[in-house]
Protein backbone atom coordinates (compact mmCIF):
# COMPACT_ATOMS: atom_id res chain seq x y z
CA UNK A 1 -13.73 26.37 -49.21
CA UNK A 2 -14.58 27.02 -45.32
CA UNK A 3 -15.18 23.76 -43.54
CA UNK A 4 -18.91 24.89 -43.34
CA UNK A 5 -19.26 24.71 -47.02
CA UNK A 6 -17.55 21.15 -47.57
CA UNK A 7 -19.44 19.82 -44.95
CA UNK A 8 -22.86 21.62 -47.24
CA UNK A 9 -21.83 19.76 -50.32
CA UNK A 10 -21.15 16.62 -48.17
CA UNK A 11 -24.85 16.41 -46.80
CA UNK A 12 -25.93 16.72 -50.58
CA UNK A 13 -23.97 14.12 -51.94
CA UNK A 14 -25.06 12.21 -49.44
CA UNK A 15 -28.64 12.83 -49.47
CA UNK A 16 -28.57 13.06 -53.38
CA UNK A 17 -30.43 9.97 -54.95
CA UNK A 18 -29.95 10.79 -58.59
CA UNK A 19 -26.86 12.31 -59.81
CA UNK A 20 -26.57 13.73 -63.92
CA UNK A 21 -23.16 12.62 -65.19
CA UNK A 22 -22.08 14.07 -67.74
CA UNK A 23 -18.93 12.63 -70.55
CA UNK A 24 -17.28 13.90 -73.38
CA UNK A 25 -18.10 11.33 -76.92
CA UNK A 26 -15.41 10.65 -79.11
CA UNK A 27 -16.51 13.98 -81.56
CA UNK A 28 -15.85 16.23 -78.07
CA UNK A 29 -19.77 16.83 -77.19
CA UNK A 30 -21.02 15.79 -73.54
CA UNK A 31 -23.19 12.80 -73.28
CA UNK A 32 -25.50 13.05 -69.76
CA UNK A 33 -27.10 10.45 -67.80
CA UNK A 34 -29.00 10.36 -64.67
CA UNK A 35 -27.65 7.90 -62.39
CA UNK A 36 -28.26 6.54 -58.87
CA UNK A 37 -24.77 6.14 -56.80
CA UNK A 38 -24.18 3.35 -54.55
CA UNK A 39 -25.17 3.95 -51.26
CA UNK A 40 -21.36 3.36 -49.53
CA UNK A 41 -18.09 4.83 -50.17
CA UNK A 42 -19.81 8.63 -51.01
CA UNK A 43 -17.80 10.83 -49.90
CA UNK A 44 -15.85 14.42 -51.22
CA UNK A 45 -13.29 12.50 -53.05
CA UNK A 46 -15.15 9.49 -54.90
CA UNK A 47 -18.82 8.19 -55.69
CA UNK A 48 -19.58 5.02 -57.31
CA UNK A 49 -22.47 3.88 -60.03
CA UNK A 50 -23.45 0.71 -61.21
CA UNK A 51 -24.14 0.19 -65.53
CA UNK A 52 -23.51 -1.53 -68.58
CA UNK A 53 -20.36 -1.95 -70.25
CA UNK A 54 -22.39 -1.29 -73.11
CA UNK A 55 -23.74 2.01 -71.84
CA UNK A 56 -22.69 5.42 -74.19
CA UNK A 57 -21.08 6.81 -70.78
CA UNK A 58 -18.28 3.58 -71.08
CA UNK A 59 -17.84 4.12 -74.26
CA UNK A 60 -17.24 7.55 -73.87
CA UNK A 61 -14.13 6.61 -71.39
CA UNK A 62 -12.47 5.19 -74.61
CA UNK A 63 -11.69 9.18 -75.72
CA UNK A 64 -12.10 10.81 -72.23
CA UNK A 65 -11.87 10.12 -68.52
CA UNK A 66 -12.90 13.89 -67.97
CA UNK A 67 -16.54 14.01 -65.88
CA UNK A 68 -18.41 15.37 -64.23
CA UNK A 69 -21.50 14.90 -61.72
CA UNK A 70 -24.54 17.80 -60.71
CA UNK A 71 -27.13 17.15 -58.34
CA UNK A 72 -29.93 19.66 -57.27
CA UNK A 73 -31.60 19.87 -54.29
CA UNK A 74 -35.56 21.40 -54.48
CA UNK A 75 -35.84 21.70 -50.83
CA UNK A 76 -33.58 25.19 -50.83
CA UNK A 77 -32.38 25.38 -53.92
CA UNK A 78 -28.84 23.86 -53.68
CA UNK A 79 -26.58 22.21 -56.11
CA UNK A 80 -22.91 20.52 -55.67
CA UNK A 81 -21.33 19.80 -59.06
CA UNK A 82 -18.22 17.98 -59.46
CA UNK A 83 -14.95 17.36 -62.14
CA UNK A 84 -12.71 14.05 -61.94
CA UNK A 85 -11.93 11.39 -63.54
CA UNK A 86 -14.75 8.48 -64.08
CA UNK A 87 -12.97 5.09 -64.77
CA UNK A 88 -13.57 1.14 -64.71
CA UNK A 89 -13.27 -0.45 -61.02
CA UNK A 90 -13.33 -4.16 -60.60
CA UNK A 91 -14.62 -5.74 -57.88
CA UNK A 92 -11.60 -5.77 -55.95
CA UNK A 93 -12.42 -2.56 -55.22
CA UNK A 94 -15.08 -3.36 -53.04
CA UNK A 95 -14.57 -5.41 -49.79
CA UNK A 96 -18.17 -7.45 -49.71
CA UNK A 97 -19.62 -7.94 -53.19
CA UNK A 98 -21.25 -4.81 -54.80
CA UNK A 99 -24.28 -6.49 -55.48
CA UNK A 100 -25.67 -6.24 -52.56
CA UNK A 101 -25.36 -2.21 -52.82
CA UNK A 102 -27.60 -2.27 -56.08
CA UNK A 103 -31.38 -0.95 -54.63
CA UNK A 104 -34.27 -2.81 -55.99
CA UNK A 105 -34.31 -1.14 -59.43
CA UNK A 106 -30.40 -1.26 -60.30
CA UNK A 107 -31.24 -5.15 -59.54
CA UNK A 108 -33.99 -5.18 -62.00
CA UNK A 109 -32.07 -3.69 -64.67
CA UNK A 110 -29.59 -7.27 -64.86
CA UNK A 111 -27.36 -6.05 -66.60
CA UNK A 112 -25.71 -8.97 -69.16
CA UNK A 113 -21.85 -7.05 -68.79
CA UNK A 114 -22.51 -5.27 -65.65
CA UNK A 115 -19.33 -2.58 -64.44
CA UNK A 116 -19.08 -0.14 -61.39
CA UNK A 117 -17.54 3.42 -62.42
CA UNK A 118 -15.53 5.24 -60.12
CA UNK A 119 -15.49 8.81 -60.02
CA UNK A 120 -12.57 10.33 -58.50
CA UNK A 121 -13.63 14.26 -57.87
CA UNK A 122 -10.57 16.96 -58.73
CA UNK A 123 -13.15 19.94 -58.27
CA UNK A 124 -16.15 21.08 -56.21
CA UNK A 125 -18.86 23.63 -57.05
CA UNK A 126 -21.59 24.50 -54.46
CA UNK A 127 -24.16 27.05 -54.70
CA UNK A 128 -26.91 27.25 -51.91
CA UNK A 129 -29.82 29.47 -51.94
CA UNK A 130 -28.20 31.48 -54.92
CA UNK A 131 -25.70 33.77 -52.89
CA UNK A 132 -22.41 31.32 -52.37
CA UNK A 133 -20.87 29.56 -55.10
CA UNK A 134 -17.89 28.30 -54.22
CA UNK A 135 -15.40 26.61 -56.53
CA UNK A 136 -12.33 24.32 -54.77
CA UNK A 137 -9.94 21.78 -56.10
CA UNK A 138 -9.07 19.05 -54.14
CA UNK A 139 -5.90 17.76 -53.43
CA UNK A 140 -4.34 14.27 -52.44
CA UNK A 141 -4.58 14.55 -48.81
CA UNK A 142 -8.00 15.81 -48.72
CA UNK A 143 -10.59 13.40 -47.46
């Protein structure tokens, strides 16, 4: 993927405020929900959402850690998805507590078992304006 491309689906992960993330159920179907990342640590290589433990998508982890994430962008017409891994972070994971990431709805929703998910990306897809589409898998060393 030329630099110019990466740096594309960059600006729309950052500038995406809902993301649909989509896991596979225990019976193999995907299971999609819109969700809003937290505003730090997006990046290329890892996003990171605040829900229930008692949310469908953690259940879902139980038979897959296969997901993936699609945002669309109106303004020209864009779209990034990505394929990783989603998975269970603590809040070790953070160095100042999460909370204080959550935006005023996330805070309303008070979750009684609340977990961050991390989603690790393997693969990025970006079409822009309908004439690229690109398709990259990332490696270790890539930031």
């Amino acid at each position: 993927m030329q630099h110019t491309t990466r740096q594309a689906a960059l600006n729309m992960i950052l500038a995406a405020p809902i993301f649909t993330l989509a896991t596979i159920d225990a019976s193999g179907y995907p299971t999609m929900v819109a969700l809003r990342p937290l505003p730090t640590h997006r990046s290329l290589k890892e996003l990171f959402f605040y829900t229930s433990r008692q949310t469908m998508t953690v259940q879902n982890l139980r038979a897959s850690k296969h997901a993936s994430l699609f945002c669309y962008s109106l303004d020209d017409y864009s779209s990034v998805m990505l394929k990783g891994q989603l998975t269970v972070v603590g809040h070790t994971a953070f160095q100042s507590d999460w909370r204080h990431e959550l935006n005023d709805f996330q805070k309303q929703l008070n979750y009684q078992d609340p977990v961050i998910l991390r989603f690790q990306t393997s693969t990025i897809k970006i079409r822009q304006m309908t004439r690229i589409d690109h398709l990259e898998r990332l490696t270790t060393t890539d930031k």
